[in-house]
C-alpha atoms as a PDB file:
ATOM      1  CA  UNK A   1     116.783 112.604  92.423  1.00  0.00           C
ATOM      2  CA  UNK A   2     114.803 113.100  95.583  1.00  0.00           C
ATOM      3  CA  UNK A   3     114.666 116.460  97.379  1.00  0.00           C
ATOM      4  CA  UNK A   4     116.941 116.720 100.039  1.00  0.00           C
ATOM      5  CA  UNK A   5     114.831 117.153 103.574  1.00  0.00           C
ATOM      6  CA  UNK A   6     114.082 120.266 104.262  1.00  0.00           C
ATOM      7  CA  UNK A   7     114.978 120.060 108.069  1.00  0.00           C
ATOM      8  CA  UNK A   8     116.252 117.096 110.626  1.00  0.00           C
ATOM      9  CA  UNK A   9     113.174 115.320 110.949  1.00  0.00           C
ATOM     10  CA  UNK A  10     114.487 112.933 113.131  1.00  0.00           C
ATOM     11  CA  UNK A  11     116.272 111.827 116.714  1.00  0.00           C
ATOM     12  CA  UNK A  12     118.216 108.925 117.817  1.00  0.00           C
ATOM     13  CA  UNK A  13     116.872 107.190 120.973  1.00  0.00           C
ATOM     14  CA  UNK A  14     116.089 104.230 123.152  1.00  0.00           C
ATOM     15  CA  UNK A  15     113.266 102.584 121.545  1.00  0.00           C
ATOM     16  CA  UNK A  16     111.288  99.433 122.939  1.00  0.00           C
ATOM     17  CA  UNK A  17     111.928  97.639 119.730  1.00  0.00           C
ATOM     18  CA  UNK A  18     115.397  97.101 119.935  1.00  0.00           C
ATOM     19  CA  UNK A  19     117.772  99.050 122.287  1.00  0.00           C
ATOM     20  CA  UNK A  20     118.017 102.154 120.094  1.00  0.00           C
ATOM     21  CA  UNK A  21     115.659 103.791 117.440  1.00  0.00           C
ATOM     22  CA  UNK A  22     115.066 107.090 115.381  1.00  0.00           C
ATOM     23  CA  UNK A  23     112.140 109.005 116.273  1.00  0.00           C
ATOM     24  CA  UNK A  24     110.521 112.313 114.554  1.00  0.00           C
ATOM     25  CA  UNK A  25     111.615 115.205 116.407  1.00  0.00           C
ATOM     26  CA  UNK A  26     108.126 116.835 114.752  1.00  0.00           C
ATOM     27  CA  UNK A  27     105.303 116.012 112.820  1.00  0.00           C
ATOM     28  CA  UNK A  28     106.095 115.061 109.725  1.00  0.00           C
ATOM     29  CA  UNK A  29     103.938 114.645 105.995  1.00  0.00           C
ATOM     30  CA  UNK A  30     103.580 111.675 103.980  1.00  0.00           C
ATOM     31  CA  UNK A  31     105.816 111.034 100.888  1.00  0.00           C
ATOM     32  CA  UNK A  32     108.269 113.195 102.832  1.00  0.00           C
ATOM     33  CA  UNK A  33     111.975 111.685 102.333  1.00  0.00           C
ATOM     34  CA  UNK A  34     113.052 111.728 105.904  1.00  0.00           C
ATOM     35  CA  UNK A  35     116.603 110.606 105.876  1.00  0.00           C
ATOM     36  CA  UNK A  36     119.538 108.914 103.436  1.00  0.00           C
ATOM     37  CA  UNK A  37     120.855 105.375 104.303  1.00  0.00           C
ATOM     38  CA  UNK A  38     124.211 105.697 103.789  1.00  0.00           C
ATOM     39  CA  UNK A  39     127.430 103.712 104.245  1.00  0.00           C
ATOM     40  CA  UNK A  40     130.642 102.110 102.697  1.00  0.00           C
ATOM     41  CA  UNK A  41     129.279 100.299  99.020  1.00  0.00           C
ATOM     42  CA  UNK A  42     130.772  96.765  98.496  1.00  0.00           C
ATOM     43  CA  UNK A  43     130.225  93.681  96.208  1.00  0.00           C
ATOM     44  CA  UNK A  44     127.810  91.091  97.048  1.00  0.00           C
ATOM     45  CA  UNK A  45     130.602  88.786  97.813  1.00  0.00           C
ATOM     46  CA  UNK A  46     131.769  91.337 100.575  1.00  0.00           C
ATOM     47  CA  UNK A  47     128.348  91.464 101.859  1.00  0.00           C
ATOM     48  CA  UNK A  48     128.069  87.614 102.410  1.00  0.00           C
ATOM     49  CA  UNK A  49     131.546  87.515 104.342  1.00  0.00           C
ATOM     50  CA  UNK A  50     130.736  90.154 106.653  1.00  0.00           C
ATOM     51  CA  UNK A  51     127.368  88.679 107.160  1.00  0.00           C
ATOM     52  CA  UNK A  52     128.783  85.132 107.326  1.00  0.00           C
ATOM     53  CA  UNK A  53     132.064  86.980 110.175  1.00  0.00           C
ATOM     54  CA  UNK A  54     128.885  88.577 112.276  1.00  0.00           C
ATOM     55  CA  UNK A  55     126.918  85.197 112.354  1.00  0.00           C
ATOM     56  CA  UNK A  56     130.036  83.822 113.872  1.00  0.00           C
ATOM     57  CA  UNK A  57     130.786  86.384 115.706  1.00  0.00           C
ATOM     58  CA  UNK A  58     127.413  86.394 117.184  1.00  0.00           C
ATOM     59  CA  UNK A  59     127.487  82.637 118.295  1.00  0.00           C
ATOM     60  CA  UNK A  60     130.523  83.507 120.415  1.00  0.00           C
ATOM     61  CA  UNK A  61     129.053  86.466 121.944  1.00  0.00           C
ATOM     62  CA  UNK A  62     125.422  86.642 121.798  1.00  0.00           C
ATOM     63  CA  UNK A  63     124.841  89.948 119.583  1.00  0.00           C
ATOM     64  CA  UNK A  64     125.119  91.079 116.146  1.00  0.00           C
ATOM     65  CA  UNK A  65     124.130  93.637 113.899  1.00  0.00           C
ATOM     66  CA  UNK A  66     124.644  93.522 110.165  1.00  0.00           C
ATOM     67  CA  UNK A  67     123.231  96.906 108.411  1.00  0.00           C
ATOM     68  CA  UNK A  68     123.991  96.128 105.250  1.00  0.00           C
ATOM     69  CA  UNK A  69     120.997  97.167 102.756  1.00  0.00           C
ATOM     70  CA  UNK A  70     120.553  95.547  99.350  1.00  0.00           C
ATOM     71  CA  UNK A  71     121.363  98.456  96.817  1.00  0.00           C
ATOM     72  CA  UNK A  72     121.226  96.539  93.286  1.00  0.00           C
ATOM     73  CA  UNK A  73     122.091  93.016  92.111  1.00  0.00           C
ATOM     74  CA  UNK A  74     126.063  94.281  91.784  1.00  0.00           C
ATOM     75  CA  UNK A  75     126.568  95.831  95.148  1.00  0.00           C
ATOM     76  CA  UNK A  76     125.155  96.422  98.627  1.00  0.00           C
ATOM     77  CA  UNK A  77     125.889  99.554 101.816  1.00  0.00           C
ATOM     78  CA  UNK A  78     127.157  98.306 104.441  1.00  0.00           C
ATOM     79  CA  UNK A  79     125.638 100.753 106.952  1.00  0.00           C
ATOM     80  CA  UNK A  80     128.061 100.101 109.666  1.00  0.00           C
ATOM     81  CA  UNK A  81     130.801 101.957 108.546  1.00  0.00           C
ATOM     82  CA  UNK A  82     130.429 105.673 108.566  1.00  0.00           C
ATOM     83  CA  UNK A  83     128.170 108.054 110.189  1.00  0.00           C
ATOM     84  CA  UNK A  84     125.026 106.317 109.511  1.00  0.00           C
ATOM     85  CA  UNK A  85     122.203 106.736 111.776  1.00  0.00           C
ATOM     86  CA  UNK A  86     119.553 105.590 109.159  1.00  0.00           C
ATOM     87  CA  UNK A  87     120.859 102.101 110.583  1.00  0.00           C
ATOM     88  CA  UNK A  88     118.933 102.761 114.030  1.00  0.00           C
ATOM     89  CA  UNK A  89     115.782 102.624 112.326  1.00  0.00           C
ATOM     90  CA  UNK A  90     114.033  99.312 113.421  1.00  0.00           C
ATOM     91  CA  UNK A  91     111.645  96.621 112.017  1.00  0.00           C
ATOM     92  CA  UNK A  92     107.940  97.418 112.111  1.00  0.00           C
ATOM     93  CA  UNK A  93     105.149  94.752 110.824  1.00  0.00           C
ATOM     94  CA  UNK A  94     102.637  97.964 110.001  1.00  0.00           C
ATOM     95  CA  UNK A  95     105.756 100.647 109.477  1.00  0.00           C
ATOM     96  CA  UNK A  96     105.495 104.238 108.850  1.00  0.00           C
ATOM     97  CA  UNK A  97     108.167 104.340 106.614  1.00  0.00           C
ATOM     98  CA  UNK A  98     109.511 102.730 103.528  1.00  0.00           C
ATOM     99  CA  UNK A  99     113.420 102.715 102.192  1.00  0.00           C
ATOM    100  CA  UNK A 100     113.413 103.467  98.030  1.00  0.00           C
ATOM    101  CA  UNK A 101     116.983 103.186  96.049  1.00  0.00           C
ATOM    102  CA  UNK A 102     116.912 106.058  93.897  1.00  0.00           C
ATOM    103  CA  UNK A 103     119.575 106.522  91.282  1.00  0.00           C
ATOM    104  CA  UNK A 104     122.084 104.590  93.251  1.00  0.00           C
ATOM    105  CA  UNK A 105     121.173 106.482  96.908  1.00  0.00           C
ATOM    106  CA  UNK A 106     118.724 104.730  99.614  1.00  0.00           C
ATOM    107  CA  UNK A 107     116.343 107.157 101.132  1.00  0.00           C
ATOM    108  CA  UNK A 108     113.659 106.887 103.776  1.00  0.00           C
ATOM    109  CA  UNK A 109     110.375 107.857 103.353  1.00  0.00           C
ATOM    110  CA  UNK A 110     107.240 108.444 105.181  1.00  0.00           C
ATOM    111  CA  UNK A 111     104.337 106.675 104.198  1.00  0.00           C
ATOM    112  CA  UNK A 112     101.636 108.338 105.959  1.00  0.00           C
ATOM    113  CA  UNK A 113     102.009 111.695 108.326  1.00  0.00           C
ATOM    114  CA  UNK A 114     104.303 110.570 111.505  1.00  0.00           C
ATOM    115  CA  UNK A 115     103.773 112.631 114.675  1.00  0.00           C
ATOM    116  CA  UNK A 116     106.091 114.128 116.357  1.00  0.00           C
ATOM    117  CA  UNK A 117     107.756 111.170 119.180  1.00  0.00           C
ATOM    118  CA  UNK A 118     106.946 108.571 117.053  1.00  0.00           C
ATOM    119  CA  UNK A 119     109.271 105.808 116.096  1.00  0.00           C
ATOM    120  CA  UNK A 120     109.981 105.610 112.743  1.00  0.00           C
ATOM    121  CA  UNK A 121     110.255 102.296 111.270  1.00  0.00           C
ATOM    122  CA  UNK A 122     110.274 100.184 107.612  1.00  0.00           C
ATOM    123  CA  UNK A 123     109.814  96.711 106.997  1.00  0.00           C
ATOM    124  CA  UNK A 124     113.263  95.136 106.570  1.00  0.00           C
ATOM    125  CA  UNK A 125     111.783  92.725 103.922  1.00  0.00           C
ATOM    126  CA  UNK A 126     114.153  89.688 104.651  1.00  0.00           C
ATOM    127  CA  UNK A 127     113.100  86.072 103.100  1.00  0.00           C
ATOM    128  CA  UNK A 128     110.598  83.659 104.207  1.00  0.00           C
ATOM    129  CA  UNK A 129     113.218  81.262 103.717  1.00  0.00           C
ATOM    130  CA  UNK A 130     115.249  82.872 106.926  1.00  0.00           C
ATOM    131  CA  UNK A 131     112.406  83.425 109.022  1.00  0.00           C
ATOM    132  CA  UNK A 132     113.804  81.515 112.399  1.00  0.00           C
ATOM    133  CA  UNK A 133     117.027  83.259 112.059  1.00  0.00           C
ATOM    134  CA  UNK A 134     114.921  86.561 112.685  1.00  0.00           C
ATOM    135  CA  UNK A 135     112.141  87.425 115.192  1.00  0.00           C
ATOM    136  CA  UNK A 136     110.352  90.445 115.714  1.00  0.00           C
ATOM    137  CA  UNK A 137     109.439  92.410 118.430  1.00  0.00           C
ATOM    138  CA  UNK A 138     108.292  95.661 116.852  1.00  0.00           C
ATOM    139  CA  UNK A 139     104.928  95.098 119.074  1.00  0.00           C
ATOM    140  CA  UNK A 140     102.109  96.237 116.262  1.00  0.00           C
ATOM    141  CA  UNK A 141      98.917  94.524 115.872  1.00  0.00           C
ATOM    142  CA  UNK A 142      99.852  93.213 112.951  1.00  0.00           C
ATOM    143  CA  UNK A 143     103.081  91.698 113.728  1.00  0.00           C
ATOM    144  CA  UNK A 144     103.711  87.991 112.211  1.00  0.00           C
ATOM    145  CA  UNK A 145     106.316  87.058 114.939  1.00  0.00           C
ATOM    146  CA  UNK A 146     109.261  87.807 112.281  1.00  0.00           C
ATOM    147  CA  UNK A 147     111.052  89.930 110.399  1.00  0.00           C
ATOM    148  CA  UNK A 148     109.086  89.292 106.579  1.00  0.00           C
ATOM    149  CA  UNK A 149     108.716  90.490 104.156  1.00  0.00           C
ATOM    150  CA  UNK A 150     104.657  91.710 103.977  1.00  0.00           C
ATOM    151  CA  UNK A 151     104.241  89.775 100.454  1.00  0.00           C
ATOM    152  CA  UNK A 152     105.929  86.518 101.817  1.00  0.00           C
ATOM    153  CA  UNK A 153     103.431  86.460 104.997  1.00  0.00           C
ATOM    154  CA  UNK A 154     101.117  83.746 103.380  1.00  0.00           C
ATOM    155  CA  UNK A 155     103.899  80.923 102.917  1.00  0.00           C
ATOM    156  CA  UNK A 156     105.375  82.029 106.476  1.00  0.00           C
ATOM    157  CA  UNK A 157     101.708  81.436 107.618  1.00  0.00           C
ATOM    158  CA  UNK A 158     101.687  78.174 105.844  1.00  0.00           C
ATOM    159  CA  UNK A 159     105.325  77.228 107.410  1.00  0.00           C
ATOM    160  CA  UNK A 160     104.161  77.867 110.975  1.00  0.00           C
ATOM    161  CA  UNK A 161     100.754  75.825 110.916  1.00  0.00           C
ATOM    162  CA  UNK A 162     103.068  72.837 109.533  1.00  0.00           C
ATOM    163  CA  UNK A 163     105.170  73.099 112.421  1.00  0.00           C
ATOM    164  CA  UNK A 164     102.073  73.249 114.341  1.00  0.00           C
ATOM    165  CA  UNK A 165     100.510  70.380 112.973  1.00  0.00           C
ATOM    166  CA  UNK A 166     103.767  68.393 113.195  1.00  0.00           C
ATOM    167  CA  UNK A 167     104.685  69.443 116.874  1.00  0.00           C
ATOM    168  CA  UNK A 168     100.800  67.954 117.501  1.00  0.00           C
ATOM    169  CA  UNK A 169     101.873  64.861 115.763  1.00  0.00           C
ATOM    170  CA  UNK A 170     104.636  64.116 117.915  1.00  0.00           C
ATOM    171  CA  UNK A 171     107.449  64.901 114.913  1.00  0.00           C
ATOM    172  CA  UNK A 172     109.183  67.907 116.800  1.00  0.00           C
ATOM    173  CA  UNK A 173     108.454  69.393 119.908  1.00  0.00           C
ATOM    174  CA  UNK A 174     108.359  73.201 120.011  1.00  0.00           C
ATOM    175  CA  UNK A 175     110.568  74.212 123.225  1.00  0.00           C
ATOM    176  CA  UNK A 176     110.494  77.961 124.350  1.00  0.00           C
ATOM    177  CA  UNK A 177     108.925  80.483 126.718  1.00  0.00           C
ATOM    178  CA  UNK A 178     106.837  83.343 126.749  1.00  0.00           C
ATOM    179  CA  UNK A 179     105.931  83.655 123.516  1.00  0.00           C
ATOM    180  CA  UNK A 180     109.250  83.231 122.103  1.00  0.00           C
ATOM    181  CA  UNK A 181     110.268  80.806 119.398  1.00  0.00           C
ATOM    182  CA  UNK A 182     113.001  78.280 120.154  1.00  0.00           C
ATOM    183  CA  UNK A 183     114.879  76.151 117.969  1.00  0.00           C
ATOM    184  CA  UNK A 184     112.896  73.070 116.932  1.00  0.00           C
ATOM    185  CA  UNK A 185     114.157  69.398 118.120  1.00  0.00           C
ATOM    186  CA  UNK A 186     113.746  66.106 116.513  1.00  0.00           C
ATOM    187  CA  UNK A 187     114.034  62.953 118.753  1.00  0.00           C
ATOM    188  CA  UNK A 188     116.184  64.482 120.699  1.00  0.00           C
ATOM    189  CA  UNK A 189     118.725  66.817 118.023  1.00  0.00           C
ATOM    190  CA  UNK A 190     118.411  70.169 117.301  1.00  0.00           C
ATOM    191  CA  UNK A 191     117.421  70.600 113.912  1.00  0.00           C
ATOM    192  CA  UNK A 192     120.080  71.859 111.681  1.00  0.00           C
ATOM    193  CA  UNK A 193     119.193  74.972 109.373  1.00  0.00           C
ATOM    194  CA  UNK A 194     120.565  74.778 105.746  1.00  0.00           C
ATOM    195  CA  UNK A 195     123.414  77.083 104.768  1.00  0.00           C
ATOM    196  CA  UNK A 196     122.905  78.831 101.550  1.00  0.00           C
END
Protein backbone atom coordinates (compact mmCIF):
# COMPACT_ATOMS: atom_id res chain seq x y z
CA UNK A 1 0.00 0.00 0.00
CA UNK A 2 1.40 3.40 -0.80
CA UNK A 3 2.15 5.97 1.91
CA UNK A 4 -0.41 8.32 2.37
CA UNK A 5 1.02 12.08 1.39
CA UNK A 6 2.49 13.59 3.89
CA UNK A 7 0.86 17.10 3.25
CA UNK A 8 -1.67 18.68 0.42
CA UNK A 9 0.64 18.92 -2.29
CA UNK A 10 -1.70 20.28 -4.50
CA UNK A 11 -4.37 23.24 -5.65
CA UNK A 12 -7.25 23.35 -7.92
CA UNK A 13 -7.09 26.12 -10.58
CA UNK A 14 -7.62 27.58 -14.00
CA UNK A 15 -5.14 25.97 -16.12
CA UNK A 16 -4.47 26.78 -19.95
CA UNK A 17 -4.97 23.17 -20.77
CA UNK A 18 -8.42 22.82 -20.19
CA UNK A 19 -10.53 25.28 -18.07
CA UNK A 20 -9.45 23.90 -14.69
CA UNK A 21 -6.26 22.03 -13.42
CA UNK A 22 -4.36 20.93 -10.16
CA UNK A 23 -1.23 22.61 -9.51
CA UNK A 24 1.57 21.97 -6.64
CA UNK A 25 1.03 24.33 -3.97
CA UNK A 26 5.09 23.56 -3.27
CA UNK A 27 7.87 21.83 -4.57
CA UNK A 28 7.44 18.53 -4.59
CA UNK A 29 10.05 15.10 -4.94
CA UNK A 30 9.92 12.47 -7.41
CA UNK A 31 8.22 9.07 -6.67
CA UNK A 32 6.17 11.18 -4.26
CA UNK A 33 2.36 9.88 -4.35
CA UNK A 34 0.68 13.20 -4.66
CA UNK A 35 -2.97 12.47 -4.54
CA UNK A 36 -5.75 9.36 -4.68
CA UNK A 37 -8.17 9.16 -7.69
CA UNK A 38 -11.13 8.35 -6.21
CA UNK A 39 -14.81 7.91 -7.09
CA UNK A 40 -17.99 5.65 -7.22
CA UNK A 41 -16.54 1.83 -8.62
CA UNK A 42 -18.86 0.28 -11.30
CA UNK A 43 -18.80 -2.62 -13.89
CA UNK A 44 -17.44 -2.16 -17.23
CA UNK A 45 -20.87 -2.32 -18.61
CA UNK A 46 -21.76 0.82 -16.41
CA UNK A 47 -18.76 2.50 -17.65
CA UNK A 48 -19.71 2.11 -21.42
CA UNK A 49 -23.37 3.53 -20.76
CA UNK A 50 -22.29 6.50 -19.03
CA UNK A 51 -19.65 7.03 -21.59
CA UNK A 52 -22.03 6.15 -24.44
CA UNK A 53 -25.12 8.95 -22.23
CA UNK A 54 -22.08 11.74 -22.19
CA UNK A 55 -21.22 11.22 -25.97
CA UNK A 56 -24.84 11.97 -26.53
CA UNK A 57 -25.15 14.28 -24.28
CA UNK A 58 -22.26 16.10 -25.65
CA UNK A 59 -23.63 16.24 -29.32
CA UNK A 60 -26.63 18.13 -27.95
CA UNK A 61 -24.69 20.51 -25.99
CA UNK A 62 -21.20 20.84 -26.97
CA UNK A 63 -19.28 19.59 -23.67
CA UNK A 64 -18.56 16.53 -21.86
CA UNK A 65 -16.47 15.12 -19.37
CA UNK A 66 -16.27 11.44 -18.58
CA UNK A 67 -13.63 10.75 -15.57
CA UNK A 68 -13.97 7.43 -15.42
CA UNK A 69 -10.38 5.64 -14.94
CA UNK A 70 -9.79 2.02 -15.92
CA UNK A 71 -9.22 0.20 -12.47
CA UNK A 72 -8.97 -3.65 -13.59
CA UNK A 73 -10.58 -5.75 -16.34
CA UNK A 74 -13.88 -6.23 -13.82
CA UNK A 75 -14.55 -2.67 -12.88
CA UNK A 76 -13.71 0.99 -13.47
CA UNK A 77 -14.10 4.74 -10.96
CA UNK A 78 -16.15 6.81 -12.22
CA UNK A 79 -14.50 10.00 -10.94
CA UNK A 80 -17.48 12.16 -11.29
CA UNK A 81 -19.30 11.21 -8.46
CA UNK A 82 -17.88 12.19 -5.15
CA UNK A 83 -15.38 14.61 -3.99
CA UNK A 84 -12.81 13.91 -6.49
CA UNK A 85 -10.47 16.53 -7.46
CA UNK A 86 -7.81 14.04 -8.87
CA UNK A 87 -10.32 14.40 -11.95
CA UNK A 88 -8.98 18.11 -12.64
CA UNK A 89 -5.74 16.81 -13.46
CA UNK A 90 -5.26 17.26 -17.31
CA UNK A 91 -3.53 15.54 -20.30
CA UNK A 92 0.16 16.27 -20.78
CA UNK A 93 2.25 14.71 -23.90
CA UNK A 94 5.69 15.00 -21.58
CA UNK A 95 3.64 14.79 -17.99
CA UNK A 96 5.04 15.10 -14.63
CA UNK A 97 2.99 12.65 -13.22
CA UNK A 98 1.85 9.13 -13.67
CA UNK A 99 -1.56 7.37 -12.16
CA UNK A 100 -0.55 3.55 -10.65
CA UNK A 101 -3.60 1.15 -9.36
CA UNK A 102 -2.29 -0.21 -6.30
CA UNK A 103 -4.16 -2.93 -4.50
CA UNK A 104 -7.45 -1.81 -5.86
CA UNK A 105 -6.74 2.28 -5.12
CA UNK A 106 -5.47 4.75 -8.06
CA UNK A 107 -2.82 7.09 -6.89
CA UNK A 108 -0.88 9.89 -8.53
CA UNK A 109 2.56 10.11 -8.61
CA UNK A 110 5.32 12.39 -9.45
CA UNK A 111 7.72 11.36 -11.83
CA UNK A 112 10.40 13.79 -11.52
CA UNK A 113 10.57 16.84 -8.75
CA UNK A 114 7.48 19.35 -9.67
CA UNK A 115 7.97 22.97 -8.56
CA UNK A 116 5.91 24.68 -6.75
CA UNK A 117 2.96 26.47 -9.50
CA UNK A 118 3.37 23.88 -11.75
CA UNK A 119 0.57 22.00 -13.37
CA UNK A 120 0.49 18.64 -12.66
CA UNK A 121 -0.45 16.38 -15.35
CA UNK A 122 -0.38 12.34 -16.58
CA UNK A 123 -0.83 10.95 -19.82
CA UNK A 124 -4.44 9.74 -20.08
CA UNK A 125 -3.24 6.78 -22.27
CA UNK A 126 -6.48 6.45 -24.45
CA UNK A 127 -6.24 4.19 -27.84
CA UNK A 128 -4.80 4.96 -31.10
CA UNK A 129 -7.86 3.59 -32.37
CA UNK A 130 -9.91 6.83 -30.85
CA UNK A 131 -7.49 9.32 -31.67
CA UNK A 132 -9.99 11.93 -33.65
CA UNK A 133 -12.45 11.65 -30.92
CA UNK A 134 -9.64 13.31 -28.67
CA UNK A 135 -7.26 16.27 -29.27
CA UNK A 136 -4.81 17.73 -27.16
CA UNK A 137 -3.90 20.93 -26.17
CA UNK A 138 -1.58 20.35 -23.22
CA UNK A 139 0.99 22.75 -25.27
CA UNK A 140 4.50 20.67 -24.58
CA UNK A 141 7.07 20.25 -27.13
CA UNK A 142 6.37 17.01 -27.46
CA UNK A 143 2.76 17.00 -27.97
CA UNK A 144 1.38 14.55 -30.90
CA UNK A 145 -1.85 16.63 -31.45
CA UNK A 146 -3.89 13.91 -29.28
CA UNK A 147 -4.60 12.41 -26.36
CA UNK A 148 -2.21 8.81 -26.84
CA UNK A 149 -1.06 6.82 -25.38
CA UNK A 150 3.14 7.43 -25.54
CA UNK A 151 3.64 3.62 -26.77
CA UNK A 152 0.86 3.93 -29.50
CA UNK A 153 2.58 7.27 -30.99
CA UNK A 154 4.27 5.32 -33.94
CA UNK A 155 0.94 3.85 -35.55
CA UNK A 156 -0.81 7.37 -34.75
CA UNK A 157 2.24 8.76 -36.71
CA UNK A 158 1.66 6.26 -39.39
CA UNK A 159 -2.33 7.09 -39.39
CA UNK A 160 -1.73 10.82 -39.88
CA UNK A 161 0.89 10.67 -42.86
CA UNK A 162 -1.88 8.33 -44.60
CA UNK A 163 -4.33 10.92 -44.24
CA UNK A 164 -1.74 13.17 -45.49
CA UNK A 165 -0.85 11.34 -48.38
CA UNK A 166 -4.52 10.67 -49.21
CA UNK A 167 -5.78 14.36 -48.66
CA UNK A 168 -2.68 15.07 -51.42
CA UNK A 169 -4.25 12.50 -53.59
CA UNK A 170 -7.47 14.06 -53.81
CA UNK A 171 -9.31 11.03 -51.58
CA UNK A 172 -10.43 13.38 -48.60
CA UNK A 173 -9.91 16.82 -48.07
CA UNK A 174 -8.74 17.86 -44.60
CA UNK A 175 -11.13 20.94 -43.58
CA UNK A 176 -10.19 22.95 -40.35
CA UNK A 177 -8.44 26.04 -38.99
CA UNK A 178 -5.66 27.02 -37.03
CA UNK A 179 -4.11 24.09 -36.40
CA UNK A 180 -7.07 22.23 -35.44
CA UNK A 181 -8.21 18.91 -36.82
CA UNK A 182 -11.65 18.69 -38.42
CA UNK A 183 -13.61 15.84 -39.35
CA UNK A 184 -12.44 14.33 -42.65
CA UNK A 185 -14.91 14.42 -45.87
CA UNK A 186 -15.17 12.11 -48.73
CA UNK A 187 -16.78 13.46 -51.99
CA UNK A 188 -18.73 15.45 -50.26
CA UNK A 189 -19.93 13.14 -46.75
CA UNK A 190 -18.53 13.31 -43.61
CA UNK A 191 -16.83 10.27 -42.87
CA UNK A 192 -18.53 8.12 -40.40
CA UNK A 193 -16.36 6.77 -37.36
CA UNK A 194 -17.01 3.07 -36.38
CA UNK A 195 -18.84 2.35 -33.13
CA UNK A 196 -17.24 -0.25 -31.05
Amino acid sequence: MPKAPTKRYWTVRSSSIHNRGIFARCDIPKDEPIIEYIGEKITKAESTRRAEALVDKAKKTGGAAVYVFTLNQRHDVDGAKGRNPARYINHSCAPNCEAYVIRGRIWIYSLCEIKAGDELTYNYGFDVDTWDDHPCCCGSERCVGFIVEEKQWPKLLRKLEKLERDAKNGKFKVNGTNGQTAPLVKNGKKKQKKRA
